[in-house]
Each structure stands twice: as C-alpha cells, then as structure tokens.
N, C-alpha and C. Protein backbone atom coordinates (compact mmCIF):
# COMPACT_ATOMS: atom_id res chain seq x y z
N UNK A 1 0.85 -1.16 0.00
CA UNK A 1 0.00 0.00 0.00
C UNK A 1 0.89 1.23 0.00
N UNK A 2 0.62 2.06 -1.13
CA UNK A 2 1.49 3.23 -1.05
C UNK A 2 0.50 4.25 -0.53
N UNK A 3 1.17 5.07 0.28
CA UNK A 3 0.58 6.36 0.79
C UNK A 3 -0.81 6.56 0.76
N UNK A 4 -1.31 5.89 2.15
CA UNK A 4 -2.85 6.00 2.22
C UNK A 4 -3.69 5.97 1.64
N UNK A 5 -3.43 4.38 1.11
CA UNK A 5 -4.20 3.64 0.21
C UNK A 5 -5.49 3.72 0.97
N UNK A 6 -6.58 3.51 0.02
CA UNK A 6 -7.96 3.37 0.80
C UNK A 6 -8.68 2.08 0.23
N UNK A 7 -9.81 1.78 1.71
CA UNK A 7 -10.45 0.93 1.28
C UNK A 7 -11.61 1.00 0.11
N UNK A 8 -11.75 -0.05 -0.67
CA UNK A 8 -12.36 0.19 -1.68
C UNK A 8 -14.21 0.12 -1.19
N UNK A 9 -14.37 -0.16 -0.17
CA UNK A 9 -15.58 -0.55 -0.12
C UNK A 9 -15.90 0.57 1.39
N UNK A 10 -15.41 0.77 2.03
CA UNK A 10 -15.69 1.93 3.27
C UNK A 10 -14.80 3.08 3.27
N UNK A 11 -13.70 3.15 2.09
CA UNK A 11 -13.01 4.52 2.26
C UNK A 11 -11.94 4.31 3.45
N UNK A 12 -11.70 3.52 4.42
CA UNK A 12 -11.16 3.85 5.40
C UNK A 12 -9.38 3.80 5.23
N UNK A 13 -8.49 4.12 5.74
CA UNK A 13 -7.77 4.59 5.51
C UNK A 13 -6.53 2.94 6.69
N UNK A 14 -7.60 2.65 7.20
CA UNK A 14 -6.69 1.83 8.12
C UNK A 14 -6.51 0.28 7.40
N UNK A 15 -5.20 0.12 6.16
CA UNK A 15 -5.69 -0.88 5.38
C UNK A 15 -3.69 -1.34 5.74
N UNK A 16 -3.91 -2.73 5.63
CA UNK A 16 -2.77 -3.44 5.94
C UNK A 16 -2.40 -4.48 5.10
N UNK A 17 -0.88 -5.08 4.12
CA UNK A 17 -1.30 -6.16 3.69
C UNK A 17 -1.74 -7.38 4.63
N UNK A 18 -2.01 -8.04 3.37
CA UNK A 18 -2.92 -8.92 4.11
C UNK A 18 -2.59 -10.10 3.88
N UNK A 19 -2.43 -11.79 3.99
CA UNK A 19 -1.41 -12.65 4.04
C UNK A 19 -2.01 -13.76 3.07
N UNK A 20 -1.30 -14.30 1.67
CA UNK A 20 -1.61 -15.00 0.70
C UNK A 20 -2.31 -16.33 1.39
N UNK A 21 -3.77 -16.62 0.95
CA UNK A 21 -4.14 -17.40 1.87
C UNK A 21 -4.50 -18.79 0.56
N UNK A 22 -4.66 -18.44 -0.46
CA UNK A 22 -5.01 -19.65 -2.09
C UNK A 22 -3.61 -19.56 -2.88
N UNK A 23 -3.97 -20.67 -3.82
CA UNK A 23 -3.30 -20.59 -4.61
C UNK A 23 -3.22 -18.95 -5.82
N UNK A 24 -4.20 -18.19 -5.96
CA UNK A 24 -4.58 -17.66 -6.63
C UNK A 24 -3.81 -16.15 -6.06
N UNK A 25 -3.79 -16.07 -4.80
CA UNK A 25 -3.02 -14.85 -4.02
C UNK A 25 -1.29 -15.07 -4.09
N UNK A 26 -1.35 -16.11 -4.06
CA UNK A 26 0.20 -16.73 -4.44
C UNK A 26 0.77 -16.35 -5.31
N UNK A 27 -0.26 -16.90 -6.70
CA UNK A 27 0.21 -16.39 -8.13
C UNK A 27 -0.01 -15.08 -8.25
N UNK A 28 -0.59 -14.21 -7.76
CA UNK A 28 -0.72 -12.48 -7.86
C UNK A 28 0.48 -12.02 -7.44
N UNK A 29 1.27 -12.52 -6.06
CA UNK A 29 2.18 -11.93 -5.73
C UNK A 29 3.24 -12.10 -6.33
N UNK A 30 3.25 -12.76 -7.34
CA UNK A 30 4.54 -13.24 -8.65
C UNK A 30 4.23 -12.36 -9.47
N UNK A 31 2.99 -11.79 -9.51
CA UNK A 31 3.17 -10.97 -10.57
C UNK A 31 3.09 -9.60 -9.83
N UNK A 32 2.90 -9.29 -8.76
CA UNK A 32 3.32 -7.40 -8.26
C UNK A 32 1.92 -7.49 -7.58
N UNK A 33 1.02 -7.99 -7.57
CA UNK A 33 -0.22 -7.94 -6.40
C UNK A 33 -0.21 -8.43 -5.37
N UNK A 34 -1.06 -7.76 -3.78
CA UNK A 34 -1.15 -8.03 -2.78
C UNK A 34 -2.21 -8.26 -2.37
N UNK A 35 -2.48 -8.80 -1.40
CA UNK A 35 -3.78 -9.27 -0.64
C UNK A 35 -3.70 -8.13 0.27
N UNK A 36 -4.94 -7.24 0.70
CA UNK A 36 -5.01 -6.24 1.67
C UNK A 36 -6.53 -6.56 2.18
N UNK A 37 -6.28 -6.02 3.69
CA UNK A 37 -7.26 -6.16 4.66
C UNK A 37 -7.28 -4.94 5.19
N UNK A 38 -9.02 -4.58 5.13
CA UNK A 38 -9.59 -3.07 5.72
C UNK A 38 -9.39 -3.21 7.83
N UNK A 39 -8.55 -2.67 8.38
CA UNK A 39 -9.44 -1.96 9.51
C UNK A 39 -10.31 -2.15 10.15
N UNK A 40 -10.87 -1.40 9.34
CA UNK A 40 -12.52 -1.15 9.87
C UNK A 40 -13.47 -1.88 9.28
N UNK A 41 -13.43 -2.25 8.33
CA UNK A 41 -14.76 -3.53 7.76
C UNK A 41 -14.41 -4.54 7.59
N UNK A 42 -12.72 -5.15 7.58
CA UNK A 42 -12.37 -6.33 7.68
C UNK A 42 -12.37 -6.78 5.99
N UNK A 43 -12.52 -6.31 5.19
CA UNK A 43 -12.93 -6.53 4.07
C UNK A 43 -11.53 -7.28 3.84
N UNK A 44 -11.47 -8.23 2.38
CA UNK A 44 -10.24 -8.66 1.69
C UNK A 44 -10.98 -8.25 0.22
N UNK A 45 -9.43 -7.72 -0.46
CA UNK A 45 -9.21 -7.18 -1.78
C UNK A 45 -7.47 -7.24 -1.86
N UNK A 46 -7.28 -6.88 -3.36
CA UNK A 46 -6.26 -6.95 -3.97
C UNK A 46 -5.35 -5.83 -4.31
N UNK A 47 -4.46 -5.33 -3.88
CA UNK A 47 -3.94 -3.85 -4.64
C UNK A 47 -2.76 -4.32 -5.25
N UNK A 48 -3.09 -3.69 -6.56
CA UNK A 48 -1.72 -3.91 -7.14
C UNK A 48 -0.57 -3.16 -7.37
N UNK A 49 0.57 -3.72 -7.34
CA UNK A 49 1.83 -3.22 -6.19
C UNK A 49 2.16 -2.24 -7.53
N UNK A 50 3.72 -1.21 -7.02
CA UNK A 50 4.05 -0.21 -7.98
C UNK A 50 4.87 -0.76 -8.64
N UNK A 51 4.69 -2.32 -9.07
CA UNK A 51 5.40 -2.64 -10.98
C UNK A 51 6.87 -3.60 -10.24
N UNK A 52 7.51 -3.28 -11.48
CA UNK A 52 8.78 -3.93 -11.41
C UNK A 52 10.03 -3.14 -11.01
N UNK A 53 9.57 -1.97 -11.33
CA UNK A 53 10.56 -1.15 -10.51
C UNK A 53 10.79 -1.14 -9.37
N UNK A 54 10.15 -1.73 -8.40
CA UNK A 54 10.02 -1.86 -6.92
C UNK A 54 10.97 -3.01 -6.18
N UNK A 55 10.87 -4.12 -7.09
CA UNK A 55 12.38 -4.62 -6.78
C UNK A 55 12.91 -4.37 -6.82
N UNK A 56 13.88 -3.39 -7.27
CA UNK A 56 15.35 -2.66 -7.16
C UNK A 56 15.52 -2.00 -5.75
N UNK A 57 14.53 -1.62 -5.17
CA UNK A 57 14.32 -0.86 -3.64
C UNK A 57 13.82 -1.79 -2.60
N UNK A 58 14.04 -1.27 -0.98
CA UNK A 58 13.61 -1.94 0.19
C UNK A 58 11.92 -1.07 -0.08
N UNK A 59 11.37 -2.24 0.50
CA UNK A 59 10.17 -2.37 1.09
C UNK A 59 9.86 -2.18 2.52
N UNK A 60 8.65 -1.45 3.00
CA UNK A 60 8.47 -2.07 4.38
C UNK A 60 7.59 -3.10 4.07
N UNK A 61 8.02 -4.29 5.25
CA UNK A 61 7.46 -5.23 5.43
C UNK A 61 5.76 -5.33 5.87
N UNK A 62 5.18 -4.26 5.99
CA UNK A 62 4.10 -4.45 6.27
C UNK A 62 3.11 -3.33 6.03
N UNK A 63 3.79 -2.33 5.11
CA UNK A 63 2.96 -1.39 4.52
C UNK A 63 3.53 -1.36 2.95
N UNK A 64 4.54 -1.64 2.71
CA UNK A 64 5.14 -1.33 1.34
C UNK A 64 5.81 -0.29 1.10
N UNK A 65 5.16 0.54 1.99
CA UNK A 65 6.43 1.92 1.85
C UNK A 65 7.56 1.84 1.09
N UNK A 66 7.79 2.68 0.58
CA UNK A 66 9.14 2.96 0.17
C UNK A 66 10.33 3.71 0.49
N UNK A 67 9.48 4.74 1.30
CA UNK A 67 9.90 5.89 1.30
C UNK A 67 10.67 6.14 2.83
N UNK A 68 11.91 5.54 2.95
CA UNK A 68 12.16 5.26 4.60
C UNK A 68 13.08 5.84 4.94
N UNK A 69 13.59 6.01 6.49
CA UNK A 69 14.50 6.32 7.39
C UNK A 69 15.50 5.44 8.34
N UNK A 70 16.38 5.65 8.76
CA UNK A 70 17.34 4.35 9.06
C UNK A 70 16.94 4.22 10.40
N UNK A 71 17.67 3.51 11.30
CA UNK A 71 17.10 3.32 12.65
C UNK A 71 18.54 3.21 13.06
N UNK A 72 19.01 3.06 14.57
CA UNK A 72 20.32 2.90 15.22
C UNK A 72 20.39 1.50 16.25
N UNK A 73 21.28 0.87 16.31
CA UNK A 73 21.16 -0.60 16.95
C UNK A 73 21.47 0.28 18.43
N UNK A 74 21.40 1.06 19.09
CA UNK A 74 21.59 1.50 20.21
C UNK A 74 20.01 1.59 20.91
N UNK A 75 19.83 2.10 20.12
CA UNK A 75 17.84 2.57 20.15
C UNK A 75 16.70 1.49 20.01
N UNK A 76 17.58 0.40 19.45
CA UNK A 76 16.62 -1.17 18.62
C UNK A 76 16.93 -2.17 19.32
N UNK A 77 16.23 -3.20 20.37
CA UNK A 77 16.89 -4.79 20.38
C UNK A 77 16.41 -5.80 19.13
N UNK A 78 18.08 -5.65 18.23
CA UNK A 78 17.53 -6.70 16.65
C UNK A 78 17.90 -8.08 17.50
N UNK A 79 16.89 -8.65 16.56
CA UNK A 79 16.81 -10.14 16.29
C UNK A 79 17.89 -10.86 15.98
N UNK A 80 18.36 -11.94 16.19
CA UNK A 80 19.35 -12.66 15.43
C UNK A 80 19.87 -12.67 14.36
N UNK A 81 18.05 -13.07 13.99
CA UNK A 81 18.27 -13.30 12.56
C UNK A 81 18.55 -11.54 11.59
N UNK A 82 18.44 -10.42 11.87
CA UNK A 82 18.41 -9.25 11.77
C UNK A 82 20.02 -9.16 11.90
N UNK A 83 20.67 -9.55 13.16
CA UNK A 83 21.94 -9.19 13.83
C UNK A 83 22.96 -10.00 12.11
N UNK A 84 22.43 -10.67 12.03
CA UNK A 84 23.68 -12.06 10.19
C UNK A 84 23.23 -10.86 9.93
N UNK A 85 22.49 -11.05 9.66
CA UNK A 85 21.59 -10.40 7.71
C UNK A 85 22.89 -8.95 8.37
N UNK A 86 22.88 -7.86 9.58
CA UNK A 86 23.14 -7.31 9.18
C UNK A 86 25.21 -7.16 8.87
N UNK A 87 25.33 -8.37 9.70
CA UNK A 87 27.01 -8.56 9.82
C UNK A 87 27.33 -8.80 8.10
N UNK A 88 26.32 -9.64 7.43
CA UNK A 88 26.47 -9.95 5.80
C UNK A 88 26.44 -8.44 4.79
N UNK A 89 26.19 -7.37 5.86
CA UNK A 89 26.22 -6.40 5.05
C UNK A 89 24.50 -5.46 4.52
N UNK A 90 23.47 -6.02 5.19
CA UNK A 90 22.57 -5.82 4.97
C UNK A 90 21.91 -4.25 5.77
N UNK A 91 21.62 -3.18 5.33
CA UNK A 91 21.17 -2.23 5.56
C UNK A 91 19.72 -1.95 6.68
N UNK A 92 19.68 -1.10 7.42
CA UNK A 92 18.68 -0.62 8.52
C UNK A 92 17.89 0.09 8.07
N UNK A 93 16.42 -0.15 8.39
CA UNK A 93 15.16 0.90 7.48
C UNK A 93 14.35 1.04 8.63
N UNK A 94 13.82 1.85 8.26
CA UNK A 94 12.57 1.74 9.02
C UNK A 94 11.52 2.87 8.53
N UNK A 95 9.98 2.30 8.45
CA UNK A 95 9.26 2.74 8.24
C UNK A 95 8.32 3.74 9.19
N UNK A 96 8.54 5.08 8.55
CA UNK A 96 7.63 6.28 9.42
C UNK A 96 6.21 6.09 9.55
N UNK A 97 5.85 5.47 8.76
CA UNK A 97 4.25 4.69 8.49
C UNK A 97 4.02 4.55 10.25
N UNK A 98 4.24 2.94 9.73
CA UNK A 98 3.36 2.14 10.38
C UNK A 98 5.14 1.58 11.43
N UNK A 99 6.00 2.37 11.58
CA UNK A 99 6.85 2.25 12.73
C UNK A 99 7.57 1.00 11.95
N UNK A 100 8.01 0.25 11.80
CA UNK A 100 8.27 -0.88 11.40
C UNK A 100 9.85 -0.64 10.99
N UNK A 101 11.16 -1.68 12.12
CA UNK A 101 12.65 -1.45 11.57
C UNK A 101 12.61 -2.95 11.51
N UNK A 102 13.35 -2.74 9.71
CA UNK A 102 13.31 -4.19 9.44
C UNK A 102 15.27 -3.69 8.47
N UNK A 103 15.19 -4.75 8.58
CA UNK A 103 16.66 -4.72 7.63
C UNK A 103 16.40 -4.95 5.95
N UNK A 104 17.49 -4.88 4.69
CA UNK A 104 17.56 -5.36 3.51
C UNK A 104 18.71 -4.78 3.17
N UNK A 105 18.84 -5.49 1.87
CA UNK A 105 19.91 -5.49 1.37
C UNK A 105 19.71 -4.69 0.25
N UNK A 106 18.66 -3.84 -0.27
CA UNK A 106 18.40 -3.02 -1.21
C UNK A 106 18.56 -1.85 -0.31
N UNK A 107 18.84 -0.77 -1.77
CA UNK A 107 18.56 0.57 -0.95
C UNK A 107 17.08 1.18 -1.12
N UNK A 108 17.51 2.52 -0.43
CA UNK A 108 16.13 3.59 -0.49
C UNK A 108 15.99 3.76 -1.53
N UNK A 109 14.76 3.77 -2.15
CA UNK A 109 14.00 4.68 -3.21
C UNK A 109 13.74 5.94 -2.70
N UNK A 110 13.58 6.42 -1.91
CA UNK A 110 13.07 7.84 -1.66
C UNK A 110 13.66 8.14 0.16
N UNK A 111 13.87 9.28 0.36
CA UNK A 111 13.94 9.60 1.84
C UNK A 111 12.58 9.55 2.39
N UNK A 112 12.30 9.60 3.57
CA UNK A 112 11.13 10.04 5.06
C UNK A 112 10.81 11.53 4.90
N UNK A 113 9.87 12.17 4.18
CA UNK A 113 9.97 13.61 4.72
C UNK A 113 8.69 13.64 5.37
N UNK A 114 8.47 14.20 6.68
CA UNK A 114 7.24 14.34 7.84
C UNK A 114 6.21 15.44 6.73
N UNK A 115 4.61 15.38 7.12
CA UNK A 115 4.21 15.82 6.15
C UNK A 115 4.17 17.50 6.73
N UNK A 116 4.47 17.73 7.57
CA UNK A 116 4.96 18.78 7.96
C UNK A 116 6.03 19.78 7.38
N UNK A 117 7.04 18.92 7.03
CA UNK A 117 8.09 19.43 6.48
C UNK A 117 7.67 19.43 4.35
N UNK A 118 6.84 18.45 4.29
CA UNK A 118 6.85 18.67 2.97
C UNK A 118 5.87 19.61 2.57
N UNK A 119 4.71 20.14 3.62
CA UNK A 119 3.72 20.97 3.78
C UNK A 119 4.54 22.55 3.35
N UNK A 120 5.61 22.70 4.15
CA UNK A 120 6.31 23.92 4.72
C UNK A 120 7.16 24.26 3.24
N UNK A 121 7.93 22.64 2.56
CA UNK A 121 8.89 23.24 1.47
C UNK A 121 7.50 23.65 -0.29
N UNK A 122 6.49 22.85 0.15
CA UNK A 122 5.61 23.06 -0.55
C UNK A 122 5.42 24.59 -0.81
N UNK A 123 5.01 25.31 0.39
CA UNK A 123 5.00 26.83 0.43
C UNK A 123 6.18 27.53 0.08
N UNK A 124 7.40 27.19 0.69
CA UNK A 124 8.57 28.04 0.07
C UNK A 124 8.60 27.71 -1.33
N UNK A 125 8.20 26.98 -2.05
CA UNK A 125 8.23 26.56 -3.79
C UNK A 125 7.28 27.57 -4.28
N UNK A 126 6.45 27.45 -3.74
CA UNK A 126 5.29 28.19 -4.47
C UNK A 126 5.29 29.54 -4.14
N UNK A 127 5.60 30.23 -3.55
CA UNK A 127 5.98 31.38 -2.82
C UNK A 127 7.14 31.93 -3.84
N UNK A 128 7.70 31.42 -3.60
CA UNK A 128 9.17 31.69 -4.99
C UNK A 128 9.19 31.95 -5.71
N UNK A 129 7.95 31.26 -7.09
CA UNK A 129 7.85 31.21 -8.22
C UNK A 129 7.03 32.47 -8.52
C-alpha cells in the first residue's frame, strides 16, 4: 500500500497487507499484487503493487512503503536473525508509516519527509515562483 491507500468498499484509511491465503493470491504476488485487509470492515481485496521497478528498492514489510528512514542498533533490540543479515552487510530501514525497523539489502527509493516538512517546502516553492 502506497501512501494511504484506501479501502475500496468503506473509504477507510486503516488498510494493511494482508497474508496469501489460495493458490490464486500466491500467483498475484509473482506478478506485483497483494492481498489487503480493511481496519474497519475487515474486508479482503487486492492492490496492485508499484510494478517492477520496486524490486530494485527496500520495502516495508508491512505497509510497502518505500519511502524510509534508518534506525540505530543502540535505540533497537535486533533479532538474530536481523543481527547475520546485518554482519552480511545488509542495511537498517525503518518505516515512518506504520513504525516498522526491518533490515535489507536493497537501498532507499526515496527519503522520510514528515508531512509537515513537505507541507512547509511546498509553500517556500510556491511562494518563490
């Protein structure tokens, strides 16, 4: 789900993927689709992901985000399995979303900007011109 995806059937805004449960959700996710679950009505539907370009970049694990910030092992107790992945060289993310520090071995597609701050450079742009 990129950037406050909505539900298709109540609008609501509180939508999560949601976990391949057929054969048929299986084969979607080979091809760039996800299984998502509403929130608030519980609903299941399909969103389809942003393409093939999206493999080249980290993901969050549980929103899709792209768009992330690093985290510090001082501030984090990682996992084991987190602690290899990151001795092998594997990179720290974490998602402003939905909170989420997960590791990969891809980089950022995009920085974290608070919508505050993109609110504020929004106005100095337009102000300018």
């Amino acid at each position: 789900m990129r950037h406050a995806e909505k539900c298709p059937f109540c609008g609501s805004t509180r939508v999560r993927v949601g976990r391949a449960r057929t054969l048929g959700d299986y084969l979607r996710l080979l091809h760039g689709s996800f299984p998502a679950r509403c929130g608030e009505c519980s609903a299941r539907y399909t969103v389809h992901g942003p393409g093939l370009s999206a493999l080249f970049y980290a993901q969050c694990p549980r929103c899709l985000r792209q768009d992330l910030t690093t985290w510090d092992l001082r501030h984090y107790h990682a996992a084991l399995s987190m602690r290899i992945q990151l001795w092998f060289g594997a990179r720290r993310w974490r998602c402003e979303a939905c909170r989420c520090n997960f590791v990969s071995f891809r980089g950022r597609k995009e920085k974290y900007v608070p919508p505050a701050q993109r609110a504020a450079a929004q106005d100095a742009n337009g102000s300018a011109a």
